[in-house]
N, C-alpha and C. Protein backbone atom coordinates (compact mmCIF):
# COMPACT_ATOMS: atom_id res chain seq x y z
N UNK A 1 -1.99 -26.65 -6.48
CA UNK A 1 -1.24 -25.46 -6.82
C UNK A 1 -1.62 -24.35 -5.83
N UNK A 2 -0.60 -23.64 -5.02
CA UNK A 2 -0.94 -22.65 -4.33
C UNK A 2 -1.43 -21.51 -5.07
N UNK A 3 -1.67 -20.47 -4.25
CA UNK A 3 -2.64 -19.35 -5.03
C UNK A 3 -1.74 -18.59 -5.25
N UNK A 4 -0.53 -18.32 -5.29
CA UNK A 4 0.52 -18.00 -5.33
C UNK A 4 1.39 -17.81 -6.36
N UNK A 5 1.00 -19.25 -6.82
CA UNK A 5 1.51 -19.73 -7.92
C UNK A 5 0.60 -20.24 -9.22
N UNK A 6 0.13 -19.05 -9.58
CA UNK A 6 -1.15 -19.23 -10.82
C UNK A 6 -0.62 -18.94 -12.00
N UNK A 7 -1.20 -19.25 -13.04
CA UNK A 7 -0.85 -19.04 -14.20
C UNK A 7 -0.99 -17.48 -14.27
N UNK A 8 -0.57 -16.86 -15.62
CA UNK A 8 -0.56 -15.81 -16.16
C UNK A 8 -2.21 -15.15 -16.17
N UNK A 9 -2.71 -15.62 -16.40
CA UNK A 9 -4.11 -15.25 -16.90
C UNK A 9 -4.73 -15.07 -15.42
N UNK A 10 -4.69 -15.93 -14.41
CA UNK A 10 -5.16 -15.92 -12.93
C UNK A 10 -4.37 -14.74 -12.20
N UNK A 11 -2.69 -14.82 -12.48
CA UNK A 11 -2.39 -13.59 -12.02
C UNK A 11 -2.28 -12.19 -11.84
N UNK A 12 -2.81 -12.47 -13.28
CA UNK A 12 -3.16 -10.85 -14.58
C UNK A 12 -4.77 -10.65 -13.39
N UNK A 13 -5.67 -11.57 -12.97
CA UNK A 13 -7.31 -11.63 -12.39
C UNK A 13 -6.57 -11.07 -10.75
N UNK A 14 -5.58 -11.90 -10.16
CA UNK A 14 -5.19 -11.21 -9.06
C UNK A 14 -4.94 -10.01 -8.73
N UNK A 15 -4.25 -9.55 -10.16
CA UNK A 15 -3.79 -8.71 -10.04
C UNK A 15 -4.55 -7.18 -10.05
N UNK A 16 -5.64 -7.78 -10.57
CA UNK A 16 -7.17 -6.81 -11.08
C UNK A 16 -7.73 -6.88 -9.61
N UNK A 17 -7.94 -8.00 -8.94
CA UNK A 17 -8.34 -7.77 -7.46
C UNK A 17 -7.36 -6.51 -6.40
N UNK A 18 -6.32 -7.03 -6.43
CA UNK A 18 -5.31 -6.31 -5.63
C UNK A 18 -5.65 -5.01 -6.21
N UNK A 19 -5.95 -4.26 -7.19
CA UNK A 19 -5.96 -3.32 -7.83
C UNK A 19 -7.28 -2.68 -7.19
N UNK A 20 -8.42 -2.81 -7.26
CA UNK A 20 -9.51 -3.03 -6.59
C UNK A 20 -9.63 -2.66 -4.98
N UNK A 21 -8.88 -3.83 -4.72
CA UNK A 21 -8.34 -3.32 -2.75
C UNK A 21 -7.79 -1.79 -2.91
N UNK A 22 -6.83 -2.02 -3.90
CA UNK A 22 -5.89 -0.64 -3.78
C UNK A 22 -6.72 0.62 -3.69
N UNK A 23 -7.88 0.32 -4.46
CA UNK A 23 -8.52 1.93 -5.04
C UNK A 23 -9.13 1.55 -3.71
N UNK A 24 -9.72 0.79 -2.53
CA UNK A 24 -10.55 0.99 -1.67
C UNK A 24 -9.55 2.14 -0.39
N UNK A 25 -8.63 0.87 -0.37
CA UNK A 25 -7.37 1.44 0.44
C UNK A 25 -6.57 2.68 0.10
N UNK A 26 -6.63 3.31 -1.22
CA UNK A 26 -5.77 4.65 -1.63
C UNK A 26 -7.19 5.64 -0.95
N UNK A 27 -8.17 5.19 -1.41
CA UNK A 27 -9.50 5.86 -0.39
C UNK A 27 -9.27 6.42 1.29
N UNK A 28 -8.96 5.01 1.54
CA UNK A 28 -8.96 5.26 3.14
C UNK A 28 -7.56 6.06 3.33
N UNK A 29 -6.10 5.71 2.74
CA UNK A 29 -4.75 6.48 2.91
C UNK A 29 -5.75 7.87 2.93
N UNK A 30 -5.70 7.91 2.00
CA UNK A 30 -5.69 9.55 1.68
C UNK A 30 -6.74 10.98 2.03
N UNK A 31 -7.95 9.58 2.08
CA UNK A 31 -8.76 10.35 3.45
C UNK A 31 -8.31 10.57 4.50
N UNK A 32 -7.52 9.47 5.72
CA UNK A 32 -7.04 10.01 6.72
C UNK A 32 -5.58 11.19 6.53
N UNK A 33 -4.62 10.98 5.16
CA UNK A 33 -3.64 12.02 5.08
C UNK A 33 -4.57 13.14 4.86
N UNK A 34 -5.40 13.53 3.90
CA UNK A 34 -5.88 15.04 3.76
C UNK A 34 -6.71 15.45 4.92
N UNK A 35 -7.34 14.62 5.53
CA UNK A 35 -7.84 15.59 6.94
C UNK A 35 -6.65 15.70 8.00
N UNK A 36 -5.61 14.85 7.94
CA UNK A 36 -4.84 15.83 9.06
C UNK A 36 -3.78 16.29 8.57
N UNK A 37 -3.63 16.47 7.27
CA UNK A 37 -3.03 17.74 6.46
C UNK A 37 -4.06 18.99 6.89
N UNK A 38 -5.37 18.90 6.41
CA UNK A 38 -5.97 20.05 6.67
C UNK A 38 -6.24 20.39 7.80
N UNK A 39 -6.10 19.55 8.98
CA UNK A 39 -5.88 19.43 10.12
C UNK A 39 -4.50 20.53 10.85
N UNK A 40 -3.58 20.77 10.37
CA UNK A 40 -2.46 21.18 10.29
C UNK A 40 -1.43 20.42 10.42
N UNK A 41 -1.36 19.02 11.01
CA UNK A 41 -0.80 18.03 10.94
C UNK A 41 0.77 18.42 9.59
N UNK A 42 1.67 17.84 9.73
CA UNK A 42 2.99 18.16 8.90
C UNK A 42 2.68 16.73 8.01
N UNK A 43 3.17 17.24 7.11
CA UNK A 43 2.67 16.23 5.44
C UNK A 43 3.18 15.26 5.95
N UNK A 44 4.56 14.76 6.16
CA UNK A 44 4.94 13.59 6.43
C UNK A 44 4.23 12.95 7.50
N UNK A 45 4.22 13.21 8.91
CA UNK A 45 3.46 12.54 9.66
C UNK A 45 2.51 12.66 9.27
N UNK A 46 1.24 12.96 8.72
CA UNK A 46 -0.16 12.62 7.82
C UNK A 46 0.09 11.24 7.29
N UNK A 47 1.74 11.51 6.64
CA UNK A 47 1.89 10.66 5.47
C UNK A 47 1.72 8.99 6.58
N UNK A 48 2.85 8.94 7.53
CA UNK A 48 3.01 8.06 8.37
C UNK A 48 1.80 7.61 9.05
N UNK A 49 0.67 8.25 9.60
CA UNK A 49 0.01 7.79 10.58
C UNK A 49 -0.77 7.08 9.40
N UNK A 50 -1.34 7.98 8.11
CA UNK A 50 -2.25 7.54 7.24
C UNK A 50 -1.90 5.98 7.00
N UNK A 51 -0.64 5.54 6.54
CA UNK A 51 0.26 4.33 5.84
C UNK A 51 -0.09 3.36 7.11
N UNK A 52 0.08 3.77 8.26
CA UNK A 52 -0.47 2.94 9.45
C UNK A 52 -1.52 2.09 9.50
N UNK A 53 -2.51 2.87 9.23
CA UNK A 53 -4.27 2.18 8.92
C UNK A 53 -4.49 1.71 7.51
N UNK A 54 -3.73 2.24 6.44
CA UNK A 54 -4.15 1.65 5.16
C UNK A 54 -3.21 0.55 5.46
N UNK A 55 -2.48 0.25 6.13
CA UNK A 55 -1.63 -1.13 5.29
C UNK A 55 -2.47 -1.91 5.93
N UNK A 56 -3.57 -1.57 7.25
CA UNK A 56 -4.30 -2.95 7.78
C UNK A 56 -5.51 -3.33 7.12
N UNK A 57 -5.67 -2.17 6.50
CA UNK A 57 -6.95 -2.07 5.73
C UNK A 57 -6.44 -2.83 4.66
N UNK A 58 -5.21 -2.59 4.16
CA UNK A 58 -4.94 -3.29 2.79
C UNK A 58 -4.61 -5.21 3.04
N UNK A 59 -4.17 -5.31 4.37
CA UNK A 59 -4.02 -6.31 4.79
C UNK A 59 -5.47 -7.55 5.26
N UNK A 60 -6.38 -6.67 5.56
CA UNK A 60 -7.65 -7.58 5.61
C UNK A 60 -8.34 -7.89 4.65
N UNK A 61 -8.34 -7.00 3.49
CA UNK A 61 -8.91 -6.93 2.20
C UNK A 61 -8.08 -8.07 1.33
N UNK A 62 -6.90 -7.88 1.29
CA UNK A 62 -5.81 -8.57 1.01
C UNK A 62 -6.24 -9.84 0.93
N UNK A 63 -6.11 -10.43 2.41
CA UNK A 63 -5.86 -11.66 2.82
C UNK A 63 -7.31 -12.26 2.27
N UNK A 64 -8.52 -11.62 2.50
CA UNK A 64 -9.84 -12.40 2.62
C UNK A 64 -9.88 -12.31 0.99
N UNK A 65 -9.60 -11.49 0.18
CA UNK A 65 -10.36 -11.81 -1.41
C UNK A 65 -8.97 -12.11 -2.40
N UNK A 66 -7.75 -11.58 -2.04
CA UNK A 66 -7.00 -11.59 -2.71
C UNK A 66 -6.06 -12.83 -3.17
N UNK A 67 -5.12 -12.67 -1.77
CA UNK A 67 -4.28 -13.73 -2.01
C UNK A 67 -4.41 -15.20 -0.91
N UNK A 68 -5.64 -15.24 0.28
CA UNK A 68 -5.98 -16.27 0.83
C UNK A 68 -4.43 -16.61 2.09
N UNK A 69 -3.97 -16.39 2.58
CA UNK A 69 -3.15 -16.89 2.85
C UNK A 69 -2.87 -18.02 3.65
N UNK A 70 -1.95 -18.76 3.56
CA UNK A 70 -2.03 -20.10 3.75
C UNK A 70 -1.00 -20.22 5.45
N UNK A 71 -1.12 -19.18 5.80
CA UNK A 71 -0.04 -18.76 7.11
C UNK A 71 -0.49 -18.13 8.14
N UNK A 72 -0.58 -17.99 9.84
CA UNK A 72 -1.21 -17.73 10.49
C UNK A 72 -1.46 -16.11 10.28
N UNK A 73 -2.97 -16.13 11.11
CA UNK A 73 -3.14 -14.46 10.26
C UNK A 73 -1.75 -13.37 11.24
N UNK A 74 -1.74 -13.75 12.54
CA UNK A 74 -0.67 -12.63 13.10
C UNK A 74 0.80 -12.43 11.85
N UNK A 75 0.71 -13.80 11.52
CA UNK A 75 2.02 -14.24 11.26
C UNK A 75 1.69 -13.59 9.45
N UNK A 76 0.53 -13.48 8.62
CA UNK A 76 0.58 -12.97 7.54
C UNK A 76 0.55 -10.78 7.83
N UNK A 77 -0.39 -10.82 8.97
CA UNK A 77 -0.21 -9.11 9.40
C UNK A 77 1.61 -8.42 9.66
N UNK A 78 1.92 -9.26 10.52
CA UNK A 78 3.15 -9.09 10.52
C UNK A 78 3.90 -8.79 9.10
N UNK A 79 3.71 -9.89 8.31
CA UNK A 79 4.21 -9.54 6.96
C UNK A 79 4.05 -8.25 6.51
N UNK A 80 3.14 -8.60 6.40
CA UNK A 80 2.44 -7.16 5.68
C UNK A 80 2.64 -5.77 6.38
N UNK A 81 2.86 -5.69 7.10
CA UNK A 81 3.81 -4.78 8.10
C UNK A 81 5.01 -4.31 7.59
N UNK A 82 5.87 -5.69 7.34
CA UNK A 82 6.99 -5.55 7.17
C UNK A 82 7.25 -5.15 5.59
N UNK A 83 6.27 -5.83 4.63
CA UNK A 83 6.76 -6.15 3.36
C UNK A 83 6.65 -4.13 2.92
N UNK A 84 5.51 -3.79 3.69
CA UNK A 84 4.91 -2.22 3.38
C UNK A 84 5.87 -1.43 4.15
N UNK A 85 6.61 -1.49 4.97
CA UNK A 85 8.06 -0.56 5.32
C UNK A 85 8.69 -0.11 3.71
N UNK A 86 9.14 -1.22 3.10
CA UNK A 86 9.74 -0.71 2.05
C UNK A 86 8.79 0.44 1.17
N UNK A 87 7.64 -0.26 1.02
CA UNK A 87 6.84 1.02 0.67
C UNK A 87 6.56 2.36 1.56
N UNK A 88 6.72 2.30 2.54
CA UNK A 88 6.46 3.50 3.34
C UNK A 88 7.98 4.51 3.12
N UNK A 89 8.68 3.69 3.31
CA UNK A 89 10.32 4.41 3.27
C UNK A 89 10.31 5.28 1.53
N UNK A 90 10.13 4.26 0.52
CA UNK A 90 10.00 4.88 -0.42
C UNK A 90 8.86 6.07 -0.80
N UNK A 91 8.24 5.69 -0.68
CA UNK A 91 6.81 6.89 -0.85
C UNK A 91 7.34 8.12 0.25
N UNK A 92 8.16 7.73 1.36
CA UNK A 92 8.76 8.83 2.50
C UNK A 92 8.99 9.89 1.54
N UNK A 93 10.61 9.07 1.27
CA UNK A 93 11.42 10.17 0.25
C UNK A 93 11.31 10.72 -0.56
N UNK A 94 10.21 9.66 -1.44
CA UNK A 94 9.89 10.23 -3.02
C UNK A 94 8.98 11.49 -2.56
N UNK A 95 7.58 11.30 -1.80
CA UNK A 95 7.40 12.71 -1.36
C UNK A 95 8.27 13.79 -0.72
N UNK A 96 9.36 13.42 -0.32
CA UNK A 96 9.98 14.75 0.18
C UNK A 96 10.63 15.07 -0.65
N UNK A 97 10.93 14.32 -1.69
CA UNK A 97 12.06 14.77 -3.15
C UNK A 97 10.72 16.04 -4.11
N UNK A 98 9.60 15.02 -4.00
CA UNK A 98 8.68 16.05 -4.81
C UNK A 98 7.93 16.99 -3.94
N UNK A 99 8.13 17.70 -3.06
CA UNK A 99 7.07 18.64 -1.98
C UNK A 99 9.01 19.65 -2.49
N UNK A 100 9.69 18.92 -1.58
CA UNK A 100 10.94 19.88 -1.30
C UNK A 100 11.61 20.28 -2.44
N UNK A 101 12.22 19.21 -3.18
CA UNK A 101 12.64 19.89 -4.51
C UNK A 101 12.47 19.72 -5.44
N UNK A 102 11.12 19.63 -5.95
CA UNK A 102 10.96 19.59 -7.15
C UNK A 102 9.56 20.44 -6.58
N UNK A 103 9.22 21.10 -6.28
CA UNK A 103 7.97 21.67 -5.84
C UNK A 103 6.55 21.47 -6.12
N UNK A 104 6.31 20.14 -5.76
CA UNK A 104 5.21 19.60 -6.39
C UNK A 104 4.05 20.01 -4.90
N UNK A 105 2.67 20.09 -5.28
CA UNK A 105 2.27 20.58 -4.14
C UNK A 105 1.96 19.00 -3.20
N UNK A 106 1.94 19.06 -2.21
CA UNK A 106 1.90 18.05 -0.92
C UNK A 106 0.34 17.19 -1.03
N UNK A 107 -0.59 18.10 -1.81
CA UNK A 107 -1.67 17.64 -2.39
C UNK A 107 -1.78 16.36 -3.59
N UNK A 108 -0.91 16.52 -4.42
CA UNK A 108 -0.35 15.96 -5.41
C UNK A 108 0.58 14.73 -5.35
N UNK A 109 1.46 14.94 -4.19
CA UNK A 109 2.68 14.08 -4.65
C UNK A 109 1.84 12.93 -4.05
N UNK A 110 1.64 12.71 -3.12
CA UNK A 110 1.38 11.12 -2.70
C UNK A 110 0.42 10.33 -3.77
N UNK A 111 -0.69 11.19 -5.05
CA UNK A 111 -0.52 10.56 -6.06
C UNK A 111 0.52 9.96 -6.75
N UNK A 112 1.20 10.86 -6.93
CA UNK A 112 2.46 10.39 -8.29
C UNK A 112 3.30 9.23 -7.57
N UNK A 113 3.38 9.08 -6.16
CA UNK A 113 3.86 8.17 -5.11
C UNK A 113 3.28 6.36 -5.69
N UNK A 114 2.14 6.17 -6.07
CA UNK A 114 1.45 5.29 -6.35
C UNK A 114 2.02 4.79 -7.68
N UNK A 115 2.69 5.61 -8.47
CA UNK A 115 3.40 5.11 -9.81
C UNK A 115 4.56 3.46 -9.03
N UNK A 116 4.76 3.81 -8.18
CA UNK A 116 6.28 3.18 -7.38
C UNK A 116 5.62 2.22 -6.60
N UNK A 117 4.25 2.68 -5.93
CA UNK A 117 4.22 1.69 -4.76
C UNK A 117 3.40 0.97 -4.78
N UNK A 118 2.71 1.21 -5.82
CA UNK A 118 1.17 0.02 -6.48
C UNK A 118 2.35 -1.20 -7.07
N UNK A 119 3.06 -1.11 -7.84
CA UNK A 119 3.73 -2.13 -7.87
C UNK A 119 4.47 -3.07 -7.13
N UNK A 120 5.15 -2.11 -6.48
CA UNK A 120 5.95 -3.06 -5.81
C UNK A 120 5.39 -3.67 -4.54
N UNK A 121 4.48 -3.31 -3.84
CA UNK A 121 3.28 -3.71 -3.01
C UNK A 121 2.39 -5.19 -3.38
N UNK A 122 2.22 -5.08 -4.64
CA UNK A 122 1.72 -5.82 -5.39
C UNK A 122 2.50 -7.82 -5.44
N UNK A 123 3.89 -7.19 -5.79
CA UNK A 123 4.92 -8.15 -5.90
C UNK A 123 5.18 -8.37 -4.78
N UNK A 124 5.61 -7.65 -3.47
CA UNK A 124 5.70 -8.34 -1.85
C UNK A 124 4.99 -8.81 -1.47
N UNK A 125 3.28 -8.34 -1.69
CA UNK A 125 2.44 -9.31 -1.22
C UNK A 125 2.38 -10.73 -1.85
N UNK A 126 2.15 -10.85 -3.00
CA UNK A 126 2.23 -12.00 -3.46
C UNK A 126 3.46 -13.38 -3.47
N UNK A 127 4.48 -12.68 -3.57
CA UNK A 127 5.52 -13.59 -3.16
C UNK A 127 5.93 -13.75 -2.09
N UNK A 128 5.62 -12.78 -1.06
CA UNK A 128 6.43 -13.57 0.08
C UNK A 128 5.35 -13.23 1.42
N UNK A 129 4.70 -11.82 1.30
CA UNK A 129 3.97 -11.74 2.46
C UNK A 129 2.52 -12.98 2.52
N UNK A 130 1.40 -13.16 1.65
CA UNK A 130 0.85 -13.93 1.44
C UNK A 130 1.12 -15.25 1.40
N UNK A 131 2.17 -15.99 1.06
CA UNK A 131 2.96 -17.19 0.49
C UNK A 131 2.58 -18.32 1.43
């Protein structure tokens, strides 16, 4: 059985790992976004360069404890590249929906961002970027 394809109870344990990476990796995002926010850096590009280094960070952590992958590593980074666009695009907008109009402070939103992208991050890696 691939690792991929675990029961409920193993995936519910994956899913506690990936969770784990996440809090290491929401660490590293958001350290590099708030110093070059405070940097003067413009929120979005913070947002972009930060998403740059956490997805590799999330991608080595990933691969070695999480989901193992059974696919060459360029060829699983790549994924993970790709599968985290959708997350980057979304977390884009949703922060510019909450900084611009809904006036949430720029401090804040890329929390509330994590409601959206812990999940669905979660589900790309496992089904198709890892696979």
């Amino acid at each position: 059985m691939s690792k991929n394809s675990l029961s409920s109870k193993d995936s519910l344990i994956q899913f506690f790992k990936f969770g784990l990476v996440g809090l290491s990796n929401t660490a590293v995002g958001f350290g590099i976004y708030y110093i070059l926010f405070f940097c003067g850096v413009n929120y979005l590009i913070a947002n972009v360069i930060s998403w740059l280094v956490s997805v590799f960070n999330a991608f080595y952590w990933n691969n070695k404890y999480v989901f193992q992958s059974g696919s060459g590593w360029w060829k699983t980074l790549f994924r993970t590249y790709i599968s985290y666009v959708a997350s980057l695009l979304i977390s884009t907008l949703l922060m510019y929906v909450l900084v611009e109009c809904l006036q949430v402070s720029p401090l804040i939103a890329p929390v509330l961002c994590l409601l959206v992208t812990v999940p669905l991050n979660f589900l790309l890696n496992k089904f198709w970027t890892f696979r």
